[in-house]
Protein backbone atom coordinates (compact mmCIF):
# COMPACT_ATOMS: atom_id res chain seq x y z
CA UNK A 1 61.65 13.48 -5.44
CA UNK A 2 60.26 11.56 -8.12
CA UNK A 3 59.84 7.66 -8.36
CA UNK A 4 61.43 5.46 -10.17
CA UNK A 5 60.82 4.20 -13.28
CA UNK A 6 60.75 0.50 -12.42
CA UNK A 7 57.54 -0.36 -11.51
CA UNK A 8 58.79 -2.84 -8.65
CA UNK A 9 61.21 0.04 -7.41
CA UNK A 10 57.92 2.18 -7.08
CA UNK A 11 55.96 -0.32 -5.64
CA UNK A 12 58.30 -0.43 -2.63
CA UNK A 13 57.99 3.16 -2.46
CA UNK A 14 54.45 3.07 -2.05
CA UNK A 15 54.68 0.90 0.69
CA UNK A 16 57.47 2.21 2.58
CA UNK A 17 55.13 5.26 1.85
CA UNK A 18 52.89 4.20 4.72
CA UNK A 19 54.63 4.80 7.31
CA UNK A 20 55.50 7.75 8.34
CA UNK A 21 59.56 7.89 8.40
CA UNK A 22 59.50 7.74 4.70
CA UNK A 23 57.24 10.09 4.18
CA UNK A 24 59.14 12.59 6.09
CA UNK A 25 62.19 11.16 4.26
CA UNK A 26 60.71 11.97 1.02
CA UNK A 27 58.36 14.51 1.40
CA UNK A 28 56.17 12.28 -0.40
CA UNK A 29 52.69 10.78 0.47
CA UNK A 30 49.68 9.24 -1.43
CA UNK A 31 46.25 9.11 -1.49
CA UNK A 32 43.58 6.80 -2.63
CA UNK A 33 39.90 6.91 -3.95
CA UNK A 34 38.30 8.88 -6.61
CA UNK A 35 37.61 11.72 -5.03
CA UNK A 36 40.63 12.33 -3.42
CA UNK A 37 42.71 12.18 -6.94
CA UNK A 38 40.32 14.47 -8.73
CA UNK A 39 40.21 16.59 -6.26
CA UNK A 40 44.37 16.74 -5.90
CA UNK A 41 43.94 16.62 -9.89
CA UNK A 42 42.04 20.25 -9.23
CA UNK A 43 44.26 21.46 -7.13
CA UNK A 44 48.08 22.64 -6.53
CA UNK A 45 49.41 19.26 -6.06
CA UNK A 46 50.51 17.96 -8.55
CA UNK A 47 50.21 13.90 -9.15
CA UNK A 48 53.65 12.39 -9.10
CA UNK A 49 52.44 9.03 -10.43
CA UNK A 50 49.41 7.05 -10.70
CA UNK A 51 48.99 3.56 -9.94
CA UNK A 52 45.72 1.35 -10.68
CA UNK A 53 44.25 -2.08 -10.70
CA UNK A 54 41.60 -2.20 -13.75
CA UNK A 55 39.76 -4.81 -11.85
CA UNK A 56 38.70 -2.97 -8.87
CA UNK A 57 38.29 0.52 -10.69
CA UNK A 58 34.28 1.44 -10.10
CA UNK A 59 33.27 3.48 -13.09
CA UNK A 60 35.09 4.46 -16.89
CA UNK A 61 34.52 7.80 -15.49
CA UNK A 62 37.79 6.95 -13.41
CA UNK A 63 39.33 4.76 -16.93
CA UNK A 64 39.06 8.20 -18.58
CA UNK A 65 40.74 9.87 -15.97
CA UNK A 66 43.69 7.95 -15.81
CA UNK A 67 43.96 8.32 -19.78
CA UNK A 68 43.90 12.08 -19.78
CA UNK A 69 46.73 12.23 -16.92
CA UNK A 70 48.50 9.57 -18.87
CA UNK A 71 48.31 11.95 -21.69
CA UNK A 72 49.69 14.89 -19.53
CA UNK A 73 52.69 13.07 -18.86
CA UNK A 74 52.40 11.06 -15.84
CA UNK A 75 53.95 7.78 -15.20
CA UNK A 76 50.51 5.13 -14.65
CA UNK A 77 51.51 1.51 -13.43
CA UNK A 78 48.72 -1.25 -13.69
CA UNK A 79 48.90 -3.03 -10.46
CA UNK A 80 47.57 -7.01 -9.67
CA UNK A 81 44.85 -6.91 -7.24
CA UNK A 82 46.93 -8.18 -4.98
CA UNK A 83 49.51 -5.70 -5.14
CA UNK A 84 47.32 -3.08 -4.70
CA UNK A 85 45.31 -4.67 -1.23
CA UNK A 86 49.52 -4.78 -0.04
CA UNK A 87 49.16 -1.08 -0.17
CA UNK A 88 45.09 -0.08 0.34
CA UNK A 89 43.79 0.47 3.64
CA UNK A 90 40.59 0.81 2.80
CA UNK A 91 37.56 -1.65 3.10
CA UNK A 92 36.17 -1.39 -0.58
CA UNK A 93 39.34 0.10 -2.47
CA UNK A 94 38.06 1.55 -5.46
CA UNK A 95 41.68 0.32 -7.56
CA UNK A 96 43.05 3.89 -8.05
CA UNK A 97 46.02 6.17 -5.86
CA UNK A 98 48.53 8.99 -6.58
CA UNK A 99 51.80 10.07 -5.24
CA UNK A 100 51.94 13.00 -4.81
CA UNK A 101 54.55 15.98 -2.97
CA UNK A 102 54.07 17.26 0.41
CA UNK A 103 52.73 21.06 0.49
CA UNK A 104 53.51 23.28 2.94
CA UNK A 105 52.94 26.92 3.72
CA UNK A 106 55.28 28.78 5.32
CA UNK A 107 54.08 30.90 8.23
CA UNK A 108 56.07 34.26 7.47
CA UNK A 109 54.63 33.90 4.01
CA UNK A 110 51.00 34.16 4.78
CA UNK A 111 50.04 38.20 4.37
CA UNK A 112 47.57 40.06 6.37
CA UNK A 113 45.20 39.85 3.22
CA UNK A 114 45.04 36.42 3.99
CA UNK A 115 44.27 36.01 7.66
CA UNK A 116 41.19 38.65 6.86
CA UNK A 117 39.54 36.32 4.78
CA UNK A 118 38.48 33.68 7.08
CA UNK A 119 40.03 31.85 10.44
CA UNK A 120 42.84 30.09 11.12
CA UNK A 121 42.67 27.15 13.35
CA UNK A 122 45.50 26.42 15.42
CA UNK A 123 45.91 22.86 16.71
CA UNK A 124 48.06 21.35 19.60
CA UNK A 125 49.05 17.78 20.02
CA UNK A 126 46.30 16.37 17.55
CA UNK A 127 47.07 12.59 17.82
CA UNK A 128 44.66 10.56 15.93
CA UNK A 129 45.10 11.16 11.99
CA UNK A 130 41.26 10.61 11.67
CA UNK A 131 40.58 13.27 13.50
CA UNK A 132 42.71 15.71 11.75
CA UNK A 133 41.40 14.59 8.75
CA UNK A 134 37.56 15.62 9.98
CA UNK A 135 39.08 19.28 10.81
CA UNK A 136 40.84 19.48 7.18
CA UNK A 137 37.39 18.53 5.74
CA UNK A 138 35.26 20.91 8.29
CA UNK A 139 37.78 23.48 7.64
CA UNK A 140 37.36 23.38 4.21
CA UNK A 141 33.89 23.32 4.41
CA UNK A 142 33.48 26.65 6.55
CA UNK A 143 35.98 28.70 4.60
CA UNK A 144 38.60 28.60 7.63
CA UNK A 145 42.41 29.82 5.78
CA UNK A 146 44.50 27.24 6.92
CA UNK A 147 45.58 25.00 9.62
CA UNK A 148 48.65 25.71 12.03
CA UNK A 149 50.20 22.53 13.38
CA UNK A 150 52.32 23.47 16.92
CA UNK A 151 53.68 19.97 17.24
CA UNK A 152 54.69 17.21 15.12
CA UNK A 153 52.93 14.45 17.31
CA UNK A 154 50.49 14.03 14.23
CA UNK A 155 50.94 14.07 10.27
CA UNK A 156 48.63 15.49 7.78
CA UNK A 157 49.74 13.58 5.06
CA UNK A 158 49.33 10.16 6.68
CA UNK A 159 46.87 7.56 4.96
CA UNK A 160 44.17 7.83 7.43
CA UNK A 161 44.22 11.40 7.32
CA UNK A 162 43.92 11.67 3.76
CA UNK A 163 41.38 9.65 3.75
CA UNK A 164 39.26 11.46 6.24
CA UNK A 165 39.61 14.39 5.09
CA UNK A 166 37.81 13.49 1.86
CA UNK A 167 39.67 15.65 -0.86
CA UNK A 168 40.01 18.77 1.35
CA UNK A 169 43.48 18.26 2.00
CA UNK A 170 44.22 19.91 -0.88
CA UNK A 171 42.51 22.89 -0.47
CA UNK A 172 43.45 24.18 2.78
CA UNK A 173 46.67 25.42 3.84
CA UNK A 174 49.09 23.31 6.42
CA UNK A 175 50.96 25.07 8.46
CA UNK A 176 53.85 23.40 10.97
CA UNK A 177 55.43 26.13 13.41
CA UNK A 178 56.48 27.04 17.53
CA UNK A 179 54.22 28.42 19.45
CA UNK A 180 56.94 31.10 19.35
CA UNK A 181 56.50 31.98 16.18
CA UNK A 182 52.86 31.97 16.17
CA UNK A 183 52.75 34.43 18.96
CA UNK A 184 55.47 36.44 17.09
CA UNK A 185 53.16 36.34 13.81
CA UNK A 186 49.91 37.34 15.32
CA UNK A 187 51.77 40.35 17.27
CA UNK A 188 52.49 41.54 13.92
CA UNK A 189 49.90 41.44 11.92
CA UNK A 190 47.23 42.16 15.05
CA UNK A 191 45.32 38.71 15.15
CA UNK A 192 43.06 37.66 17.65
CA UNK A 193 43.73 34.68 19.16
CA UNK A 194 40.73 32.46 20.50
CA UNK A 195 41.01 29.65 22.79
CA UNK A 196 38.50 26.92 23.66
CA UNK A 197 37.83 25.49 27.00
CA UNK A 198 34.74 23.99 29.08
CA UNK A 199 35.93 26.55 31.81
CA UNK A 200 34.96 29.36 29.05
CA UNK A 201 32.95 32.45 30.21
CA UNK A 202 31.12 33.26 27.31
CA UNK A 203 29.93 31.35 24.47
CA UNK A 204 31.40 30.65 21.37
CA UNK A 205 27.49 31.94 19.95
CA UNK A 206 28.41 35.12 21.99
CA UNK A 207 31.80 35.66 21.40
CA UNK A 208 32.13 38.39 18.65
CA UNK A 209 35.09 36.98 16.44
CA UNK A 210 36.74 39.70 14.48
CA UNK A 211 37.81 39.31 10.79
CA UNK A 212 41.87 38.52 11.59
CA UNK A 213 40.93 35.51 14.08
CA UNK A 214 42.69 32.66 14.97
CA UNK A 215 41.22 29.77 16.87
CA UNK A 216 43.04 27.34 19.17
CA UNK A 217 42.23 23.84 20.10
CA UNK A 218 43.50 22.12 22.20
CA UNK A 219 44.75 18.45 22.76
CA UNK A 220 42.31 16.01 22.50
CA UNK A 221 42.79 14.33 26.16
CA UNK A 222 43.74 17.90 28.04
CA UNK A 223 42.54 20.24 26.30
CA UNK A 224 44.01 23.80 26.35
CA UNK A 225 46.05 24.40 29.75
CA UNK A 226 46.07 27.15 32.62
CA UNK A 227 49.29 28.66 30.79
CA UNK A 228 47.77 28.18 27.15
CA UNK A 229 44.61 29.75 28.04
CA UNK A 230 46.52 32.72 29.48
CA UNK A 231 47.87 34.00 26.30
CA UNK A 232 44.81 34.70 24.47
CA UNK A 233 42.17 37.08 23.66
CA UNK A 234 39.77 35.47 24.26
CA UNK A 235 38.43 31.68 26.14
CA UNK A 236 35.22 30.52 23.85
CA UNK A 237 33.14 27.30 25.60
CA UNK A 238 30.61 25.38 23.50
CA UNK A 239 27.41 25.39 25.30
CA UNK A 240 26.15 21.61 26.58
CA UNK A 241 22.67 20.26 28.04
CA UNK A 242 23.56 17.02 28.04
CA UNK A 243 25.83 15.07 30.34
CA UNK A 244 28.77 14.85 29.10
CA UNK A 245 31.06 17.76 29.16
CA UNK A 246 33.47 17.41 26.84
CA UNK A 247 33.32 17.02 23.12
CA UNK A 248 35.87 14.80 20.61
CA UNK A 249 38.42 17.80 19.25
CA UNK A 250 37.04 17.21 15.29
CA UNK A 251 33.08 17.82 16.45
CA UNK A 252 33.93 20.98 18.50
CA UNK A 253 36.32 22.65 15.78
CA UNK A 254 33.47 21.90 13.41
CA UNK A 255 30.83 23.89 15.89
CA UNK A 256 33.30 26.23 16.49
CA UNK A 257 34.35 27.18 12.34
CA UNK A 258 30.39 26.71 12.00
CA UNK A 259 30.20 29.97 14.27
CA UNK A 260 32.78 31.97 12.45
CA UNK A 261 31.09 31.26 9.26
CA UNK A 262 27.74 32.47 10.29
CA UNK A 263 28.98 35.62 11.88
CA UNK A 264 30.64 36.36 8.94
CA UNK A 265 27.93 35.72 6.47
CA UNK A 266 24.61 36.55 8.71
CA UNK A 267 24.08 39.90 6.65
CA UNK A 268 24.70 38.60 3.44
């Protein structure tokens, strides 16, 4: 859906924008920062629009970057600095955002060429958008193939989440499907599917993770449950020598991709 024309009509898309009915509505969302735009600007998502404040841009790094996407054909709107703080959520906004289309892959669409090429990481009732938005970055970071979403209780594309995930949004693969399905697709194309739990028997350093893998995390106040647990391959725990025994969802799929990575690449 593109935006209007009217600069006024857009700027009450952008802040309807941040919440998260319209963005379902639309299937639009945007993101904000430098890094985040050239990054989208580098990737398959293509900006719908471009909106900046001159005033609060940092650099003419950024000034010649909205010239050459002006020059490509998108619509750029100057906004007042006041305009744009209606809209920013972040502490030092650095005067520059995008619109931009929702991406989504479709799970029957993703080939057994490319579930071999790194992990998938399967998430269940993710809640806090930050948090997401560390997993997008650390799965980005370890080479993991996508994320698969089992709920809807949390959205990829909302403002915090962007933000977190600092530009790796738009590199890794969403996914949004049932449980169902999941199971349905990893019958067929003979994944493994890892869960994680602090009632583990062997350690996620132990754990030999073979090249189709998919690893499960579960919700960030229960974890995975009795029933979850019983329809995997495998139940990885993160070894602990502290007291606590739990860790935040975000810092163990991090240690957890971190481990996939290095048994993939230890011979290289």
């Amino acid at each position: 859906m593109k935006l209007s024309k009217n600069c006024s009509s857009s700027l009450l898309t952008l802040l309807a924008l941040r919440e998260r009915a319209a963005r379902d509505q639309r299937q639009l969302f945007y993101a904000e920062g430098v890094r985040a735009l050239i990054e989208a600007a580098a990737s398959s998502f293509p900006l719908e629009a471009l909106f900046y404040c001159p005033s609060l841009l940092p650099s003419e790094f950024i000034r010649r970057f909205i010239r050459c996407q002006r020059k490509r054909g998108v619509p750029c709107s100057q906004l007042t600095p006041a305009e744009y703080r209606q809209i920013s959520r972040c502490e030092e906004p650095q005067g520059i955002l995008a619109v931009m289309q929702q991406q989504w892959t479709k799970l029957p669409d993703v080939t057994a060429d490319a579930i071999a090429t790194g992990a998938w990481l399967a998430l269940d009732e993710i809640r806090a958008p930050g948090n997401l938005g560390t997993i997008i970055r650390s799965a980005e970071a370890f080479g993991a193939c996508g994320l698969i979403l089992l709920d809807n209780k949390v959205d990829p594309f909302d403002p915090g989440c962007v933000r977190a995930s600092m530009g790796a949004l738009f590199h890794v693969p969403l996914v949004r499907t049932s449980l169902a399905e999941l199971l349905a697709w990893k019958t067929k194309h003979n994944c493994q599917l890892i869960g994680t739990s602090p009632q583990g028997t062997t350690s996620h350093f132990d754990f030999p993770f073979e090249p189709r893998s998919i690893l499960w995390m579960g919700s960030e106040r229960k974890g995975l449950l009795p029933q979850q647990q019983s329809l995997c391959d495998g139940i990885v725990k993160i070894p602990m020598c502290g007291r606590s025994d739990s860790l935040n969802v975000a810092i163990a799929s991090g240690i957890c991709l971190a481990e996939v990575f290095r048994q993939r690449h230890k011979s290289q």
